[in-house]
PDB file of N, CA and C in Angstrom:
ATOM      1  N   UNK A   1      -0.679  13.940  43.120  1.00  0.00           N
ATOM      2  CA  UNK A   1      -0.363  15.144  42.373  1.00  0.00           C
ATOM      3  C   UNK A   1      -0.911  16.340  43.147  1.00  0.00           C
ATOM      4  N   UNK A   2      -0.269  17.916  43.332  1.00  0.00           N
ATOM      5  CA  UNK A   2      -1.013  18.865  44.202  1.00  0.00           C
ATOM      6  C   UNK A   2      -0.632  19.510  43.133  1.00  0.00           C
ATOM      7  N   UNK A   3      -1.643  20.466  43.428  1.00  0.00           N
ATOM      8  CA  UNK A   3      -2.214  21.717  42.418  1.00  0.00           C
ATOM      9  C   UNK A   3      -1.127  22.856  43.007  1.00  0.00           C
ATOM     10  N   UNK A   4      -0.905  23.476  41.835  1.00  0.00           N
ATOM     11  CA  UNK A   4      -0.071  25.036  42.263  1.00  0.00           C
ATOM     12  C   UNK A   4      -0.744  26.039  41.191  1.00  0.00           C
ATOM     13  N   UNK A   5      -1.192  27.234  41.891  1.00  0.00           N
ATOM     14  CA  UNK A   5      -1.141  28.252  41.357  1.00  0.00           C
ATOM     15  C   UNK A   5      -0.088  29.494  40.701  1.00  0.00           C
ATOM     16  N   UNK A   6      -0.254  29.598  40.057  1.00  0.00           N
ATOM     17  CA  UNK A   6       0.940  30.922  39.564  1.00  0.00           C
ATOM     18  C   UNK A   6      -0.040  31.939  38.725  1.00  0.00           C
ATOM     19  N   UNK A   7       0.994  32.838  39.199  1.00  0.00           N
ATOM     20  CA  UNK A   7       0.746  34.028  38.893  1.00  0.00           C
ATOM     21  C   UNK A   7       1.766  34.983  37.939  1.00  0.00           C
ATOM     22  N   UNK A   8       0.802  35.250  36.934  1.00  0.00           N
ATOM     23  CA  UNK A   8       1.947  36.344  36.200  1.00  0.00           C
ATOM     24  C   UNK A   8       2.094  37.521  36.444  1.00  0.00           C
ATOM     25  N   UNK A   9       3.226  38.169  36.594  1.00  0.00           N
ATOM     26  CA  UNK A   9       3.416  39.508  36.506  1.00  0.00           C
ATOM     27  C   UNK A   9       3.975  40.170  35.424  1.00  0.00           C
ATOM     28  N   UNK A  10       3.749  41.447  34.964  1.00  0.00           N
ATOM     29  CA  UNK A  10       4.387  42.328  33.849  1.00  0.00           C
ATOM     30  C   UNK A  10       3.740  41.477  32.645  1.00  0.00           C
ATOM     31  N   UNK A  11       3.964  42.080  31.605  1.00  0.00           N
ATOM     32  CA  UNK A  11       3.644  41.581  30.311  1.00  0.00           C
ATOM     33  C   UNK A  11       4.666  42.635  29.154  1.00  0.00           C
ATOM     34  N   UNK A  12       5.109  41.837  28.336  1.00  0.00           N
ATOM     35  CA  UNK A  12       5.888  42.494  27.145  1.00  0.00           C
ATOM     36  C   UNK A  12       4.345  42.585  25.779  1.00  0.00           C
ATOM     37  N   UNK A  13       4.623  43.210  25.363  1.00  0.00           N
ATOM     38  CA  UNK A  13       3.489  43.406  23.954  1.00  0.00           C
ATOM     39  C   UNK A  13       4.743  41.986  23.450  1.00  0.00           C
ATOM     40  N   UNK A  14       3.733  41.038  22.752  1.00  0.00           N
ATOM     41  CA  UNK A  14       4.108  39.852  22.201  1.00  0.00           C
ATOM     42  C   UNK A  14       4.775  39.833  20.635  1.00  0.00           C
ATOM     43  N   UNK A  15       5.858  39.729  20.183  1.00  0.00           N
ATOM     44  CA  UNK A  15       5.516  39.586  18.607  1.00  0.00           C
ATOM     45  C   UNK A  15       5.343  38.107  18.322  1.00  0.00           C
ATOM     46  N   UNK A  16       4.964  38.328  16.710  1.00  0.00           N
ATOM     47  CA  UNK A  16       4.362  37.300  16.614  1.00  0.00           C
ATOM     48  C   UNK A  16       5.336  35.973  17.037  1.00  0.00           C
ATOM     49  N   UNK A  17       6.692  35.980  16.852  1.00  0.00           N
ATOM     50  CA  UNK A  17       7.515  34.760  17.162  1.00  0.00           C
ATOM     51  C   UNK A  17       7.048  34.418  18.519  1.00  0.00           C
ATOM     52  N   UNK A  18       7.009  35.742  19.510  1.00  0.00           N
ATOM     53  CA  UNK A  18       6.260  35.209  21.067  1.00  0.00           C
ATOM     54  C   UNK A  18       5.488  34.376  21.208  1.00  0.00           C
ATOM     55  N   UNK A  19       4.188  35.039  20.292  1.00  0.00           N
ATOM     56  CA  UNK A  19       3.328  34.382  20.539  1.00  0.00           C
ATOM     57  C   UNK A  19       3.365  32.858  19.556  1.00  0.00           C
ATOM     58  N   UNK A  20       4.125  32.526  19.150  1.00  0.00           N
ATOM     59  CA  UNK A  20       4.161  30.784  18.507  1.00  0.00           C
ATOM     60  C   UNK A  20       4.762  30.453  19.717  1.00  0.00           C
ATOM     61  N   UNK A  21       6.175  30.467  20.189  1.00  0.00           N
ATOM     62  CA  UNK A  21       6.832  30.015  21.484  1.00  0.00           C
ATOM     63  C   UNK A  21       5.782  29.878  22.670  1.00  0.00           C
ATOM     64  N   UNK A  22       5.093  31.015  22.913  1.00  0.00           N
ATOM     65  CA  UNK A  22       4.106  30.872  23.771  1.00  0.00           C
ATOM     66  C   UNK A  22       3.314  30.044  23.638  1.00  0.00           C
ATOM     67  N   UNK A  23       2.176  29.943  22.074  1.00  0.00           N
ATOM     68  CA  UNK A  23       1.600  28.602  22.153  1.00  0.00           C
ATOM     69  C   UNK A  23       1.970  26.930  22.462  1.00  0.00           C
ATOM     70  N   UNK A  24       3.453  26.947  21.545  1.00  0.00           N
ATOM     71  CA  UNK A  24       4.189  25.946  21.949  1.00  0.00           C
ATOM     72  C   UNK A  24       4.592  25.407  23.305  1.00  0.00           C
ATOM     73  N   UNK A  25       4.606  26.293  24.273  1.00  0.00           N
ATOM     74  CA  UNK A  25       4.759  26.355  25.575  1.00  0.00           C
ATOM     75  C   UNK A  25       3.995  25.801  26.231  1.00  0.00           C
ATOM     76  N   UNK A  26       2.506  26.284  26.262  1.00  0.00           N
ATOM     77  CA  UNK A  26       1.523  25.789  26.419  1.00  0.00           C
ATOM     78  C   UNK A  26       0.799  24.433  26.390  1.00  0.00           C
ATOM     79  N   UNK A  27       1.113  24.361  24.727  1.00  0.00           N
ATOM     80  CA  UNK A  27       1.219  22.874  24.536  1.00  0.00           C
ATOM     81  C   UNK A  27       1.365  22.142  24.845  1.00  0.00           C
ATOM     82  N   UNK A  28       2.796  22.310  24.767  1.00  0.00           N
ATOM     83  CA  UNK A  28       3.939  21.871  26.049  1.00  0.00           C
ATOM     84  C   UNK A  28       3.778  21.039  27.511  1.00  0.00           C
ATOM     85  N   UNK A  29       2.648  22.205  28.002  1.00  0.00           N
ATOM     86  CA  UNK A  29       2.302  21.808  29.263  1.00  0.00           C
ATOM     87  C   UNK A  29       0.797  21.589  29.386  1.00  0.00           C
ATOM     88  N   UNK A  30      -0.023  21.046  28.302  1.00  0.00           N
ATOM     89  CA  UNK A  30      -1.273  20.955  28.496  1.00  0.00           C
ATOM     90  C   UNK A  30      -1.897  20.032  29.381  1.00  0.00           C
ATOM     91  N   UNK A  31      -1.158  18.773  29.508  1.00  0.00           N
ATOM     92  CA  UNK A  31      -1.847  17.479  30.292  1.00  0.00           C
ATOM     93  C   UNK A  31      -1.261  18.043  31.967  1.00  0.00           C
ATOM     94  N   UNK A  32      -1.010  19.439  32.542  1.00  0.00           N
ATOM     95  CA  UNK A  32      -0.480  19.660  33.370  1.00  0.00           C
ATOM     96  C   UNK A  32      -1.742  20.304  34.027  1.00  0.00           C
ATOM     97  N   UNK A  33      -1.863  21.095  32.827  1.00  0.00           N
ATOM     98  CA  UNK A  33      -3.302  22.159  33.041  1.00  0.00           C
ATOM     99  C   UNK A  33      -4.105  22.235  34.106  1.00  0.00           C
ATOM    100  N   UNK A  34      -4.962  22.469  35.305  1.00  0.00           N
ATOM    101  CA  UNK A  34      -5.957  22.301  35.946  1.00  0.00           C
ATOM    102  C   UNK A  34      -7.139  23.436  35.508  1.00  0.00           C
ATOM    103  N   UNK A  35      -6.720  24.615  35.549  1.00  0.00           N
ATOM    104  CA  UNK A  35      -6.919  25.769  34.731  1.00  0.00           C
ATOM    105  C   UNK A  35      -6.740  26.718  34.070  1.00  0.00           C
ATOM    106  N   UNK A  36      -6.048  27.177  32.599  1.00  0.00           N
ATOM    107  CA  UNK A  36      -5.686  28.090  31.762  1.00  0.00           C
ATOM    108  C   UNK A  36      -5.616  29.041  32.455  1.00  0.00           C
ATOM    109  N   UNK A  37      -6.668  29.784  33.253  1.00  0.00           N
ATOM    110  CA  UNK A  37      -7.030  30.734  33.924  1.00  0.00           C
ATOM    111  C   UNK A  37      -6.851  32.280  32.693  1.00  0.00           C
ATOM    112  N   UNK A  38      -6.765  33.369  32.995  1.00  0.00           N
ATOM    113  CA  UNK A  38      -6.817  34.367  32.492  1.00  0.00           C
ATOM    114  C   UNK A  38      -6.650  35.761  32.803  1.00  0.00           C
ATOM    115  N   UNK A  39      -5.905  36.865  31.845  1.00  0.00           N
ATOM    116  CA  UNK A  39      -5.662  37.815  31.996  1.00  0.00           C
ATOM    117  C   UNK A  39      -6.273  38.585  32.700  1.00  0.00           C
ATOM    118  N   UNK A  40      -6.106  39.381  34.309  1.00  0.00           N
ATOM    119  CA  UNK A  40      -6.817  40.421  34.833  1.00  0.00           C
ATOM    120  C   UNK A  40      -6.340  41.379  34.083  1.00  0.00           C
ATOM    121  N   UNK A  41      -7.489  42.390  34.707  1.00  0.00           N
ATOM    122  CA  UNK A  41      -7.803  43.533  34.818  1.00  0.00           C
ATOM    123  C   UNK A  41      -7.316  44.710  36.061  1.00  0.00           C
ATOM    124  N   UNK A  42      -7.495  45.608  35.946  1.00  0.00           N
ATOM    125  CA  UNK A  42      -7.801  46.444  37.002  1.00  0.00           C
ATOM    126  C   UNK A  42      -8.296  45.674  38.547  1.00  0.00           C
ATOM    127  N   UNK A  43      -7.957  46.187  39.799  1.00  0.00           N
ATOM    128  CA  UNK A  43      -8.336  45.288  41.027  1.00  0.00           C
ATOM    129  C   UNK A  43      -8.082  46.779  42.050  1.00  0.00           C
ATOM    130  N   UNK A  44      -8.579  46.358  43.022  1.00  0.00           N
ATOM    131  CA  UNK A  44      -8.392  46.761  44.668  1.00  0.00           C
ATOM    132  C   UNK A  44      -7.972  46.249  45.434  1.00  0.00           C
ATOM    133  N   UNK A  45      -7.035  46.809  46.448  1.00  0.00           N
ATOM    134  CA  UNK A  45      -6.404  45.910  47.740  1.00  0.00           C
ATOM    135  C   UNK A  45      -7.262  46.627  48.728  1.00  0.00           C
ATOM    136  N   UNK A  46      -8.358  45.775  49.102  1.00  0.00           N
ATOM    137  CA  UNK A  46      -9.182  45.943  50.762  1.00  0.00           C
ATOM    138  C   UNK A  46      -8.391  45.865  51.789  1.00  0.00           C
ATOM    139  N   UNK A  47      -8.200  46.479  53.025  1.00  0.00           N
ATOM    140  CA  UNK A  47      -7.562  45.723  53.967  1.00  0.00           C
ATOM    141  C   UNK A  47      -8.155  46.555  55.273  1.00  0.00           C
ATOM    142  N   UNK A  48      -7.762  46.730  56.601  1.00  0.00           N
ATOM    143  CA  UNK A  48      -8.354  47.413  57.465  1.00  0.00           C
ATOM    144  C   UNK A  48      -8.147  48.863  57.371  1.00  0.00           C
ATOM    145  N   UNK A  49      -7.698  48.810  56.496  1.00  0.00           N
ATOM    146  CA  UNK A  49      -7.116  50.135  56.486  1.00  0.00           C
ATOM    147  C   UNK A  49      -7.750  51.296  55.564  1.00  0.00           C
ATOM    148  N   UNK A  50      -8.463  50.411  54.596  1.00  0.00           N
ATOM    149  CA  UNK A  50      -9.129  51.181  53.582  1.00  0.00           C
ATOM    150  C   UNK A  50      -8.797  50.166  52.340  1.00  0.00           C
ATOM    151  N   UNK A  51      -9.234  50.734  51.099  1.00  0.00           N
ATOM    152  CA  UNK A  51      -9.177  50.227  49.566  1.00  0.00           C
ATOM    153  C   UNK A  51      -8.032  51.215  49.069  1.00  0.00           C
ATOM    154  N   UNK A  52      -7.593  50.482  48.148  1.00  0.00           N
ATOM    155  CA  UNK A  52      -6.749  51.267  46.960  1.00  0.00           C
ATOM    156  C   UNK A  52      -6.730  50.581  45.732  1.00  0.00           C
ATOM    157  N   UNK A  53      -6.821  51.620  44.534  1.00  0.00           N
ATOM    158  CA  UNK A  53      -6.833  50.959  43.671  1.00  0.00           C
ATOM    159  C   UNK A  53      -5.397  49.993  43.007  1.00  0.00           C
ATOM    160  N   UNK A  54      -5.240  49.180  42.194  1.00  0.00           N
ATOM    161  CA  UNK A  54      -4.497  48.471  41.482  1.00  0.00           C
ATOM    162  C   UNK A  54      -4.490  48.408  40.146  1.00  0.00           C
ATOM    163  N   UNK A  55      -3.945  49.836  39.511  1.00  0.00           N
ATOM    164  CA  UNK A  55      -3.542  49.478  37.763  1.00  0.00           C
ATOM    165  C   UNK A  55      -3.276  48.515  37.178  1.00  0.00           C
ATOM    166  N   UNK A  56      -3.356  48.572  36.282  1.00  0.00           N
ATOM    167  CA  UNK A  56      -2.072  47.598  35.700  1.00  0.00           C
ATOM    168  C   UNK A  56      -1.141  48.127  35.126  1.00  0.00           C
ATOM    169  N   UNK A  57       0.119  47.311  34.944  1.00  0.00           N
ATOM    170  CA  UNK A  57       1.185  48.471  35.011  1.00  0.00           C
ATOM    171  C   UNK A  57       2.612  47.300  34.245  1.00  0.00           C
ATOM    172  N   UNK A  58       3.592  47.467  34.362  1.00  0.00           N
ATOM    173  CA  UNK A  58       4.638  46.720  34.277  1.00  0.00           C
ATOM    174  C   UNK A  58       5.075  45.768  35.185  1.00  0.00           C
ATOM    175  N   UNK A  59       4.756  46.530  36.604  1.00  0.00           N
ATOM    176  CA  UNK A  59       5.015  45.595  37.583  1.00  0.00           C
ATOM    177  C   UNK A  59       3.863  44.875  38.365  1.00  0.00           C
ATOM    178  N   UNK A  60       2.566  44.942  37.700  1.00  0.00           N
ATOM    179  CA  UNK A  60       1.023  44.412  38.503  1.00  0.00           C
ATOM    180  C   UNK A  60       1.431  43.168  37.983  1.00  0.00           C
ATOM    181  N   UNK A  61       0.670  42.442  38.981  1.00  0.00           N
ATOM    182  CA  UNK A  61      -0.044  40.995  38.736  1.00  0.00           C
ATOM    183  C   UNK A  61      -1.158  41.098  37.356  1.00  0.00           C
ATOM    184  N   UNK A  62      -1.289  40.473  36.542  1.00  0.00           N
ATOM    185  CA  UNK A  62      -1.494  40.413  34.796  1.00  0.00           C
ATOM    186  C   UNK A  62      -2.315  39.221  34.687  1.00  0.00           C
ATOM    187  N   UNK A  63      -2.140  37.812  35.561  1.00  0.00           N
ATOM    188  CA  UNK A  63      -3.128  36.776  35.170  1.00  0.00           C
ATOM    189  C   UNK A  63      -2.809  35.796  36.147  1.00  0.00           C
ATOM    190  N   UNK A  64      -3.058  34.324  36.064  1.00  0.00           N
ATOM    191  CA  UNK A  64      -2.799  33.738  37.028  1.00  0.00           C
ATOM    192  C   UNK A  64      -3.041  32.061  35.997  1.00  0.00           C
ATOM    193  N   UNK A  65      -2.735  30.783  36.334  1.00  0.00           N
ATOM    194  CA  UNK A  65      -2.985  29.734  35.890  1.00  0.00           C
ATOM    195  C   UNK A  65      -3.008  28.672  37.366  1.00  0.00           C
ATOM    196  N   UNK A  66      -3.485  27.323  36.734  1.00  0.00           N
ATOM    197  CA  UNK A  66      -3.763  26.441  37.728  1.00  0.00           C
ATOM    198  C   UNK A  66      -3.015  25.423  37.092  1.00  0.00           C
ATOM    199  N   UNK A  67      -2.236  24.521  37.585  1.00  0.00           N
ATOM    200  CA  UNK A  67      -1.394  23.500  37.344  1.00  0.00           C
ATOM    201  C   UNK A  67      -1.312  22.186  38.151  1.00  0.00           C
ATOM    202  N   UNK A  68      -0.882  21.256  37.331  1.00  0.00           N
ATOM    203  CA  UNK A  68      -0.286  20.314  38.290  1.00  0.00           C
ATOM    204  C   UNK A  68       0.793  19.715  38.538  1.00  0.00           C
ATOM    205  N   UNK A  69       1.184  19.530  39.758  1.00  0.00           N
ATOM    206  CA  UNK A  69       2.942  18.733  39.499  1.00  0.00           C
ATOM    207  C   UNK A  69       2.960  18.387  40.851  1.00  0.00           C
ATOM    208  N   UNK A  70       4.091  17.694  40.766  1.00  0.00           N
ATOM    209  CA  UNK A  70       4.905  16.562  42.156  1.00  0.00           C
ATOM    210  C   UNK A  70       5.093  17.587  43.395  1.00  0.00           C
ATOM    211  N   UNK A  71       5.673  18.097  42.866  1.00  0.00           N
ATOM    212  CA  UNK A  71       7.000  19.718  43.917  1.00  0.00           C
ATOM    213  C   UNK A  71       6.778  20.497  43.266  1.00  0.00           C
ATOM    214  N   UNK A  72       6.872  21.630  44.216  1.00  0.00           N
ATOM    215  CA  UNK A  72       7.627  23.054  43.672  1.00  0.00           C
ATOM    216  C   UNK A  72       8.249  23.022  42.995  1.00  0.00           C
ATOM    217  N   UNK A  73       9.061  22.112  42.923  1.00  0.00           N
ATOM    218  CA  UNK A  73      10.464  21.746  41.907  1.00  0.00           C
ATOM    219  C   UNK A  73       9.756  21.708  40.557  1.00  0.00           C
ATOM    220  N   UNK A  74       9.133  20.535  40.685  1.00  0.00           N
ATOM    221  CA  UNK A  74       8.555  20.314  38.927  1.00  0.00           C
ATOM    222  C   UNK A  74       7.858  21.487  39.027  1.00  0.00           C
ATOM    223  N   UNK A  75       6.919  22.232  39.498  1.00  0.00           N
ATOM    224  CA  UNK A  75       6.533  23.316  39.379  1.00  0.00           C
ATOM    225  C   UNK A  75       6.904  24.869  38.349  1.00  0.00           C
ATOM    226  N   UNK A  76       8.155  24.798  39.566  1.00  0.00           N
ATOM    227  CA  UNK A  76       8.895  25.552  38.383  1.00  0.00           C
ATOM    228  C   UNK A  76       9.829  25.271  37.011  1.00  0.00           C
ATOM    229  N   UNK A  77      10.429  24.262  37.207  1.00  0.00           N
ATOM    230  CA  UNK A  77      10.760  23.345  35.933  1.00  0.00           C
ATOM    231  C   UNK A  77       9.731  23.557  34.893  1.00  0.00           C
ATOM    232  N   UNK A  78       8.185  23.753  35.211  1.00  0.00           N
ATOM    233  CA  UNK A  78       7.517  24.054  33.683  1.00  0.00           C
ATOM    234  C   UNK A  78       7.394  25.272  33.709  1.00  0.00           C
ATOM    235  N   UNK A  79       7.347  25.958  34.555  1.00  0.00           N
ATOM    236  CA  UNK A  79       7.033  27.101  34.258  1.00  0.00           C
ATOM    237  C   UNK A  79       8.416  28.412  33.780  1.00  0.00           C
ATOM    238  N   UNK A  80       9.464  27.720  34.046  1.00  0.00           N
ATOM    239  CA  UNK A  80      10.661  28.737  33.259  1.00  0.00           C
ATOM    240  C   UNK A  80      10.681  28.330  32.148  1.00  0.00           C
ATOM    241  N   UNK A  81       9.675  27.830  31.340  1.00  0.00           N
ATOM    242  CA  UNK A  81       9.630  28.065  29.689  1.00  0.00           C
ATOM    243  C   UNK A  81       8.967  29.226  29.086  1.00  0.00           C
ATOM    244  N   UNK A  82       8.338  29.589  29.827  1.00  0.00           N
ATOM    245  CA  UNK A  82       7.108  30.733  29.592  1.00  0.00           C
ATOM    246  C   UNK A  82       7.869  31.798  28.906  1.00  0.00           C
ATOM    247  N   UNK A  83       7.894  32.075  27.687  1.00  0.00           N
ATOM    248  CA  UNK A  83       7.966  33.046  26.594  1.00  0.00           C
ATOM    249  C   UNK A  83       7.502  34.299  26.631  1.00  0.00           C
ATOM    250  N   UNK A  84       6.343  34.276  27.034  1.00  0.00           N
ATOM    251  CA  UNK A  84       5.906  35.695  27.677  1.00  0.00           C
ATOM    252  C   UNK A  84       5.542  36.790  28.464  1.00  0.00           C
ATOM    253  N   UNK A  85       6.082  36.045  30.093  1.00  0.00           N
ATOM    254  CA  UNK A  85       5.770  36.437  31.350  1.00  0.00           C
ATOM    255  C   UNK A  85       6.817  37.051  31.963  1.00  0.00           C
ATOM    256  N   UNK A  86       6.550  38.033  32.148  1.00  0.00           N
ATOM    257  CA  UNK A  86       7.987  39.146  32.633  1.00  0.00           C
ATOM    258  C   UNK A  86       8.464  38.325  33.965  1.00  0.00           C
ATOM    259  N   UNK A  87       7.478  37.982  34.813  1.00  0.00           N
ATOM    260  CA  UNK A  87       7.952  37.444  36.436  1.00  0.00           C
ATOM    261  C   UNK A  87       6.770  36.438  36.618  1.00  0.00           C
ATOM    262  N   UNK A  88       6.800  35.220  37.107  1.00  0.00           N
ATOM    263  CA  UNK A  88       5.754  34.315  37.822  1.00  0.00           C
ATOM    264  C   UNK A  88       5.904  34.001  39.236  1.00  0.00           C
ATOM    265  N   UNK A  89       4.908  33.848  39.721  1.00  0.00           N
ATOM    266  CA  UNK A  89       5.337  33.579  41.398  1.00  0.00           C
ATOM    267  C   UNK A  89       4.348  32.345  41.297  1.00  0.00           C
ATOM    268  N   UNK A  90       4.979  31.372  41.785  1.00  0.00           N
ATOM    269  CA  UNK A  90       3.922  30.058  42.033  1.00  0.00           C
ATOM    270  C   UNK A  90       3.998  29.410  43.476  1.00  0.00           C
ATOM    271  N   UNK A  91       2.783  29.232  43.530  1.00  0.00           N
ATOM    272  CA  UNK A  91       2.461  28.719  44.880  1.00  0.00           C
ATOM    273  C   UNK A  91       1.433  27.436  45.271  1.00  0.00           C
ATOM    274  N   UNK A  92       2.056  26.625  46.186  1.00  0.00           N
ATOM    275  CA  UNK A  92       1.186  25.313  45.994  1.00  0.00           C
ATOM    276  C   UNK A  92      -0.479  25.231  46.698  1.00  0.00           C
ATOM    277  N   UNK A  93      -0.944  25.153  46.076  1.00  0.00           N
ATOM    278  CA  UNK A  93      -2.604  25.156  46.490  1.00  0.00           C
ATOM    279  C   UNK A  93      -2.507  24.439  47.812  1.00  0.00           C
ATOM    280  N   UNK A  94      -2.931  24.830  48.964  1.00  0.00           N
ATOM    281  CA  UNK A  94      -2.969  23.362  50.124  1.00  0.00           C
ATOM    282  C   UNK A  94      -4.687  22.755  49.962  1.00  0.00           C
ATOM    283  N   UNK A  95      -4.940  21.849  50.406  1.00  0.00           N
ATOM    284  CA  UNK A  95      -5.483  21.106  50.644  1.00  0.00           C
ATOM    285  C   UNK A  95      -5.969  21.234  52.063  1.00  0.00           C
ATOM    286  N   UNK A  96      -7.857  21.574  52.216  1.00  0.00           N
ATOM    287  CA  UNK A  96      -8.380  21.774  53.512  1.00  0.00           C
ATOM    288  C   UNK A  96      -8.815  20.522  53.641  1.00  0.00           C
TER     289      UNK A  96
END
């Protein structure tokens, strides 16, 4: 099994039907879990160039989770259920 990370982007304000679908979702995918992980905040992009800050916004990165699956494939297969995530980008953890 390899681990993939994803990442959420954007967020809709939830109503409450969201947020049941969303729990259900979850559910859904609990024995997948590696880590729930959780909603950021505010951030900086360091680079050689200098810092800048990172709002949050409609289009920021919003949170991130830890998962498990076969492929990319199953990867995303669970993750286009997600009820409340404007955009996810997932990516497979490698292994040092």
């Amino acid at each position: 099994m390899k681990k993939f990370v994803f990442f959420h982007y954007g967020f809709e304000t939830p109503t409450q039907e969201i947020q049941e679908a969303w729990g259900k979702w979850f559910a859904s995918i609990g024995d997948k879990i590696v880590d729930s992980g959780s909603p950021l905040g505010p951030g900086r992009e360091i680079s050689r160039s200098g810092t800048k800050e990172l709002p949050l916004g409609m289009e920021s990165l919003t949170g991130y989770s830890i998962i498990n699956a076969d492929s990319l494939d199953e990867a995303e297969k669970l993750l286009k259920g997600c009820p409340m995530i404007t955009s996810i980008r997932v990516y497979e953890a490698m292994s040092m």
